[in-house]
Protein backbone atom coordinates (compact mmCIF):
# COMPACT_ATOMS: atom_id res chain seq x y z
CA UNK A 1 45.85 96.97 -33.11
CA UNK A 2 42.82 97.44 -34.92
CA UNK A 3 40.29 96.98 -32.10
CA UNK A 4 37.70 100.33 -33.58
CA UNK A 5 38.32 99.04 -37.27
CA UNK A 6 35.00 97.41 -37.30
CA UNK A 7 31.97 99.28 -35.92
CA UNK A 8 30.07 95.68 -34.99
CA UNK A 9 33.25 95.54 -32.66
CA UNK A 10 32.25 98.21 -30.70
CA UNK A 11 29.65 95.96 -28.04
CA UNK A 12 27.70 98.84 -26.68
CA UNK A 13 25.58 96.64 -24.46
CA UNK A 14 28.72 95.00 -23.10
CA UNK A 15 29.99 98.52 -22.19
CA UNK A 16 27.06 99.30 -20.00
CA UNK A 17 27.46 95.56 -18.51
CA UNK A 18 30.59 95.76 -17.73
CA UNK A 19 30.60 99.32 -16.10
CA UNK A 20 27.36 97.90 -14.04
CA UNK A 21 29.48 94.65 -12.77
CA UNK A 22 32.48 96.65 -12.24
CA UNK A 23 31.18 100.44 -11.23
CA UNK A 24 33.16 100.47 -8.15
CA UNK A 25 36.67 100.05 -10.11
CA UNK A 26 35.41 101.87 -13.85
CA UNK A 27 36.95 105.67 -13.69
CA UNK A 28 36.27 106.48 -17.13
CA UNK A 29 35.87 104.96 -20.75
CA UNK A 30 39.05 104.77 -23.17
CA UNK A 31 38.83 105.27 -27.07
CA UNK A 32 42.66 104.82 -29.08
CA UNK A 33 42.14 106.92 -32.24
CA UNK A 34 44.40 106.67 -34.54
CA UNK A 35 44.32 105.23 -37.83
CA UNK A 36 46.52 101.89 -36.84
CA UNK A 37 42.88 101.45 -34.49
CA UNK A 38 40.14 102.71 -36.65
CA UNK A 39 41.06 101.59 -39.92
CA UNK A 40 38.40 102.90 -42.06
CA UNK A 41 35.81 104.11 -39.19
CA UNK A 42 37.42 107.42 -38.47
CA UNK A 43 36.09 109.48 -36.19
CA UNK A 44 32.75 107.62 -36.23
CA UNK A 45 34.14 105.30 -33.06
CA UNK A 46 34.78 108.54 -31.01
CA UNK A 47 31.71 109.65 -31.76
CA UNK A 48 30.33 106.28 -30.18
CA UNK A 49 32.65 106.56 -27.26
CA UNK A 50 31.13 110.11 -26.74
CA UNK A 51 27.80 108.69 -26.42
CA UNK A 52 28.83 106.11 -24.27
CA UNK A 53 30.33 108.39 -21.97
CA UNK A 54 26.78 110.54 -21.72
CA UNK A 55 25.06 107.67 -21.45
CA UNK A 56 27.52 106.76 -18.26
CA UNK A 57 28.00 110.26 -16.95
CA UNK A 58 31.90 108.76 -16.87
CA UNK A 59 34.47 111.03 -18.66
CA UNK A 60 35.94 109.93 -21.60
CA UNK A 61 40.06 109.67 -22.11
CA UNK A 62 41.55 109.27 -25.74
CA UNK A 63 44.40 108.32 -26.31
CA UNK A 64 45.44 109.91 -29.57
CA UNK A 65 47.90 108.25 -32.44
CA UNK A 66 48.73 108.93 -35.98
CA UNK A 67 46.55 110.62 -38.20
CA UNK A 68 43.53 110.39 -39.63
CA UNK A 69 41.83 111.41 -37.77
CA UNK A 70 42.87 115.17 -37.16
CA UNK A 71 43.62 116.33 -33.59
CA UNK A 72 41.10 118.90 -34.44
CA UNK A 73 38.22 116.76 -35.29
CA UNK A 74 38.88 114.98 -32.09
CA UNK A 75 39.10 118.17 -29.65
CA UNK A 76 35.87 119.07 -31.16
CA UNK A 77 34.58 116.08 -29.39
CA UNK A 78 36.11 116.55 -26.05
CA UNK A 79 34.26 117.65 -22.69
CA UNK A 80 35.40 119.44 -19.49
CA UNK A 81 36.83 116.66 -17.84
CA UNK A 82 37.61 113.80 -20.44
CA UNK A 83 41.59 113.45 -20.96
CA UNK A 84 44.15 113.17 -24.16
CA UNK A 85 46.81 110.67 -23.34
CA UNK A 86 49.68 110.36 -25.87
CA UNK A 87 49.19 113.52 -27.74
């Protein structure tokens, strides 16, 4: 439950890996923010995931839990095309 607790988690390398062996199947990139998840981080995970998603040109989908963080800090992060699940 507390997968985006720990920054050195977050294996960005492994990301770009795994979306290279499995492009054909990878839709999009998945962040759960809610504090359960990120613990301590905050929003600094999203903000990773963001990048991520540049980086990939793949939209981003969050699915959102209890607070911290606010809903508002992560809409500010959102682009055209990325989703909120569980709102």
């Amino acid at each position: 439950m507390d997968e985006l607790s720990l920054l050195d988690w977050i294996d960005r390398e492994l990301v770009i890996q795994a979306l290279q062996q499995y492009s054909n199947k990878m839709v999009g990139l998945k962040a759960w923010i809610s504090r359960s998840v990120v613990g301590e981080s905050g929003i600094e995970p999203l903000h990773i995931a963001r990048q991520l998603s540049s980086e990939t040109s793949l939209p981003l989908m969050v699915h959102i839990g209890s607070a911290p963080p606010k809903i508002e800090s992560i809409l500010a992060l959102l682009k055209k095309g990325d989703v909120i699940t569980h709102y």
